[in-house]
Protein backbone atom coordinates (compact mmCIF):
# COMPACT_ATOMS: atom_id res chain seq x y z
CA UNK A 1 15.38 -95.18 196.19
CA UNK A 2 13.83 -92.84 193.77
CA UNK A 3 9.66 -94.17 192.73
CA UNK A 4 9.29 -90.68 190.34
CA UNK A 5 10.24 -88.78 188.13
CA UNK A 6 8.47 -86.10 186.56
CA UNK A 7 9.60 -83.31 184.15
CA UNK A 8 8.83 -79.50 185.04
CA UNK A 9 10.12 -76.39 184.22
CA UNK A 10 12.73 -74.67 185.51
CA UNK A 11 12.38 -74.56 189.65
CA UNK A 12 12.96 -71.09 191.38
CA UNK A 13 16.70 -71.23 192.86
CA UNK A 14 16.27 -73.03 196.51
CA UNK A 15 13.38 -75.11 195.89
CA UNK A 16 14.75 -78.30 195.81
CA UNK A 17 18.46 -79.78 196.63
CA UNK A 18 19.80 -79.81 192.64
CA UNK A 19 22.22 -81.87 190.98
CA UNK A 20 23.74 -81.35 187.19
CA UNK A 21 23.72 -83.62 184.99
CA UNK A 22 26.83 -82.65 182.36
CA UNK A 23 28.73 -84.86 179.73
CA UNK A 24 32.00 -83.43 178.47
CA UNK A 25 31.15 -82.70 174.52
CA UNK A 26 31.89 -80.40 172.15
CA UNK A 27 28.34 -80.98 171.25
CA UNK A 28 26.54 -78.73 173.63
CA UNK A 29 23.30 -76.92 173.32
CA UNK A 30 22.38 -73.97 175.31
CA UNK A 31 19.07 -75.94 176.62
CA UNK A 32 18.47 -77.33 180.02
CA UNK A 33 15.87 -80.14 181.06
CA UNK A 34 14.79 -80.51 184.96
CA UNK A 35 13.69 -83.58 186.71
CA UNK A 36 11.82 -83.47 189.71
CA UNK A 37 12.34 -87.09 191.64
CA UNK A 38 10.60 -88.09 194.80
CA UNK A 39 13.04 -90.68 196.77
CA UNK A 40 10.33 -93.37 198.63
CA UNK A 41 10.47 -91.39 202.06
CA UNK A 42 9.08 -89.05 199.76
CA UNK A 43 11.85 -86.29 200.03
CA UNK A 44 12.08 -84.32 196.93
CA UNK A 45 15.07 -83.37 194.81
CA UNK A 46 16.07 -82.12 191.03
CA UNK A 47 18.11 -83.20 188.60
CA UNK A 48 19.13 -80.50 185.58
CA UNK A 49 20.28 -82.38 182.23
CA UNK A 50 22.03 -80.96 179.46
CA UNK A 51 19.79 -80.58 176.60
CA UNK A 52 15.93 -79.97 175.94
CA UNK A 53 13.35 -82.35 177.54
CA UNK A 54 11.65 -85.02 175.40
CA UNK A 55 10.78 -87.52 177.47
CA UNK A 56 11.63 -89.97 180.81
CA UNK A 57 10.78 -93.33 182.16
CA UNK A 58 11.89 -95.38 184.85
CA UNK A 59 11.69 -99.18 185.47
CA UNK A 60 11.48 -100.68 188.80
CA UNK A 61 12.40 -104.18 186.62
CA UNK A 62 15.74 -102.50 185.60
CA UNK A 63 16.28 -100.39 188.50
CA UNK A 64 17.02 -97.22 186.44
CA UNK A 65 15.59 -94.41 185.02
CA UNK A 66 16.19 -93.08 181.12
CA UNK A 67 15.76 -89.56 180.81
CA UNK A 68 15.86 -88.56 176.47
CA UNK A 69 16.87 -84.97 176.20
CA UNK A 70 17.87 -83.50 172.45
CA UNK A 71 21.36 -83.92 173.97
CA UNK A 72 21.96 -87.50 175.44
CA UNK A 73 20.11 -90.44 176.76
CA UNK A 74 20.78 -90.73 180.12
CA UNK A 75 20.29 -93.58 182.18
CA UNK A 76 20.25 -93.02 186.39
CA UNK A 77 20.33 -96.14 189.10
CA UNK A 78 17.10 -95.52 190.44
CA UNK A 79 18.69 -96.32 194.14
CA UNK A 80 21.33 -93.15 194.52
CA UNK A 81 20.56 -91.04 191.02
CA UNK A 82 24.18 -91.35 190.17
CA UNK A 83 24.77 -91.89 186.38
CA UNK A 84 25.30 -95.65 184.93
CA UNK A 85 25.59 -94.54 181.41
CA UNK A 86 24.87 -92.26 178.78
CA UNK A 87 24.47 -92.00 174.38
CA UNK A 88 25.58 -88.63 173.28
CA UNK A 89 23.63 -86.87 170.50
CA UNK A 90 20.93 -89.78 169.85
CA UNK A 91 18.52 -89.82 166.96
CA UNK A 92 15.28 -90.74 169.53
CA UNK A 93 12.60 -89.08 169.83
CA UNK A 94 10.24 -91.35 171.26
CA UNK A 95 10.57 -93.07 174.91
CA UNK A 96 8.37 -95.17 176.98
CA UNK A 97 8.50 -98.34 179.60
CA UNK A 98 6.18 -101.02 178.90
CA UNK A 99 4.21 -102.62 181.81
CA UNK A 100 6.43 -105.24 182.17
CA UNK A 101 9.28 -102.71 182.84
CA UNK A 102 11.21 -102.67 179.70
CA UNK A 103 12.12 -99.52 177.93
CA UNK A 104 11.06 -98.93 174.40
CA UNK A 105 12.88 -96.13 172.18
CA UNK A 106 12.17 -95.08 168.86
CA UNK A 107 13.72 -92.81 166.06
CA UNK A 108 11.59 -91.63 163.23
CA UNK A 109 11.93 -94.59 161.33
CA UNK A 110 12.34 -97.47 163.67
CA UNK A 111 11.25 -98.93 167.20
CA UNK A 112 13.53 -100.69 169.20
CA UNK A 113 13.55 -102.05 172.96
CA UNK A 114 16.88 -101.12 174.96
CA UNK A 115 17.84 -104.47 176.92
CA UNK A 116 20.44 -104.57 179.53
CA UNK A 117 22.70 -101.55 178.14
CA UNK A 118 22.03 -98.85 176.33
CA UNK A 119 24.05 -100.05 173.63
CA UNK A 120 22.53 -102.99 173.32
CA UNK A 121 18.92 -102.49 171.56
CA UNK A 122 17.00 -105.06 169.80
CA UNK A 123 14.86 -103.90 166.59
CA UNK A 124 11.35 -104.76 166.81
CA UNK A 125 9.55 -105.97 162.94
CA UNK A 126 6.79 -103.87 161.85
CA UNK A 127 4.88 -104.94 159.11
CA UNK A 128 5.89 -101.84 156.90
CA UNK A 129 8.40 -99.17 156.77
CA UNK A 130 7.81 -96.33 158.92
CA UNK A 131 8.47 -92.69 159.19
CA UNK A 132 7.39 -90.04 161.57
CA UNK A 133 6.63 -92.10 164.40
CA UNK A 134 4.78 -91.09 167.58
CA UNK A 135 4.16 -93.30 170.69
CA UNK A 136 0.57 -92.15 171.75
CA UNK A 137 0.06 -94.53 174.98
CA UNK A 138 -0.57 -97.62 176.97
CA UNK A 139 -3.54 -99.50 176.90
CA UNK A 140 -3.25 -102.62 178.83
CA UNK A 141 -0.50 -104.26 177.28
CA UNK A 142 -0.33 -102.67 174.00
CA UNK A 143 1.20 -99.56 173.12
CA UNK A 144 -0.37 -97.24 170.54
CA UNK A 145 2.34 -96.11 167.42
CA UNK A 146 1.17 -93.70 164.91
CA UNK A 147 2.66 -92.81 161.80
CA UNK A 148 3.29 -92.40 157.92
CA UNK A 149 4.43 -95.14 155.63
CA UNK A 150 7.78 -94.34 154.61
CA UNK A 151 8.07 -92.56 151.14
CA UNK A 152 4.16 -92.16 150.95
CA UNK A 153 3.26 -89.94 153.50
CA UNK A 154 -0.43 -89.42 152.51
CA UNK A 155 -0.84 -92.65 154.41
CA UNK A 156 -0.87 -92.19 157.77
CA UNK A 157 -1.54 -95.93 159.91
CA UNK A 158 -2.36 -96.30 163.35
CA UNK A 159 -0.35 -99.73 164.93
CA UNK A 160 0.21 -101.45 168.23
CA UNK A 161 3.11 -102.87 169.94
CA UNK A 162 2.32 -105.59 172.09
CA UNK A 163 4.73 -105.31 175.06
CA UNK A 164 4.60 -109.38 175.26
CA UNK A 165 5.10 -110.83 172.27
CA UNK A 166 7.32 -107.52 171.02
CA UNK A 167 5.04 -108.02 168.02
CA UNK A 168 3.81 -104.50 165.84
CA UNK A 169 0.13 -104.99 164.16
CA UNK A 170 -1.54 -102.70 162.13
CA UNK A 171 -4.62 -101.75 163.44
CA UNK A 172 -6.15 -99.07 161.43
CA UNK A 173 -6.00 -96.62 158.24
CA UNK A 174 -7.21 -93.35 158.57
């Protein structure tokens, strides 16, 4: 069973046992992504996804791991690494797990949590219209969003995202 993943750059040939991660598409970019994961008898091996890296998380709750490249979304069991299912070209670009386990995903404009597929994503409210988000971290159970309000983008906000209630607040103005 895999308990980490990390992203790194590209290992020297040898380093670790590699697998490929490759959809058939005839949208391909030249980039590459490389996952190191550390199985719990703590051997290590890499995984190299089509695409360039933007971010990964893996739940323990859903026993996977999502790994957002500029390519796909994929989403590994977290017991064998094997591919359960993947979202060609998607329009993320933020990913995160809450401390609860459930995966969190947003595009510029909206933040959604990813239930038991990857198709199947529930839009979380926020009390305005956003654009340019960025997820900026865990604190306890609250996640911290920054961004512009959509169509005025002089005003940048600072909300949270409480993991429990799936509830966005705003929290500040800068």
């Amino acid at each position: 069973m895999i308990i980490e993943a990390e992203i790194i750059h590209q290992p020297y040939s040898g380093t670790f046992e590699e697998k490929i991660y490759d959809v058939q598409s005839p949208w391909k970019s030249k980039d590459w992504t490389w996952v190191k994961f550390t199985n719990e008898d703590y051997t290590q091996w890499c995984g190299t996804f089509r695409g360039s890296s933007k971010n990964i998380a893996l739940s323990k709750k859903h026993s996977s791991i999502l790994i957002l490249t500029s390519d796909c979304l994929f989403k590994l069991d977290i017991k064998n690494g094997n591919i359960l299912e993947y979202e060609e070209q998607p329009l993320y670009t933020n990913l995160t797990v809450t401390p609860l386990g459930d995966y969190i995903v947003s595009d510029n404009y909206d933040v959604q949590l990813i239930q038991s597929s990857l198709l199947n994503e529930m839009l979380i409210k926020s009390p305005l219209k956003m654009d340019n988000i960025v997820f900026k971290g865990w604190l306890d159970d609250k996640l911290h969003i920054s961004c512009n309000e959509f169509q005025n983008w002089s005003e940048h906000v600072e909300l949270q995202l409480n993991c429990i209630t799936l509830s966005i607040t705003r929290i500040d103005r800068l």
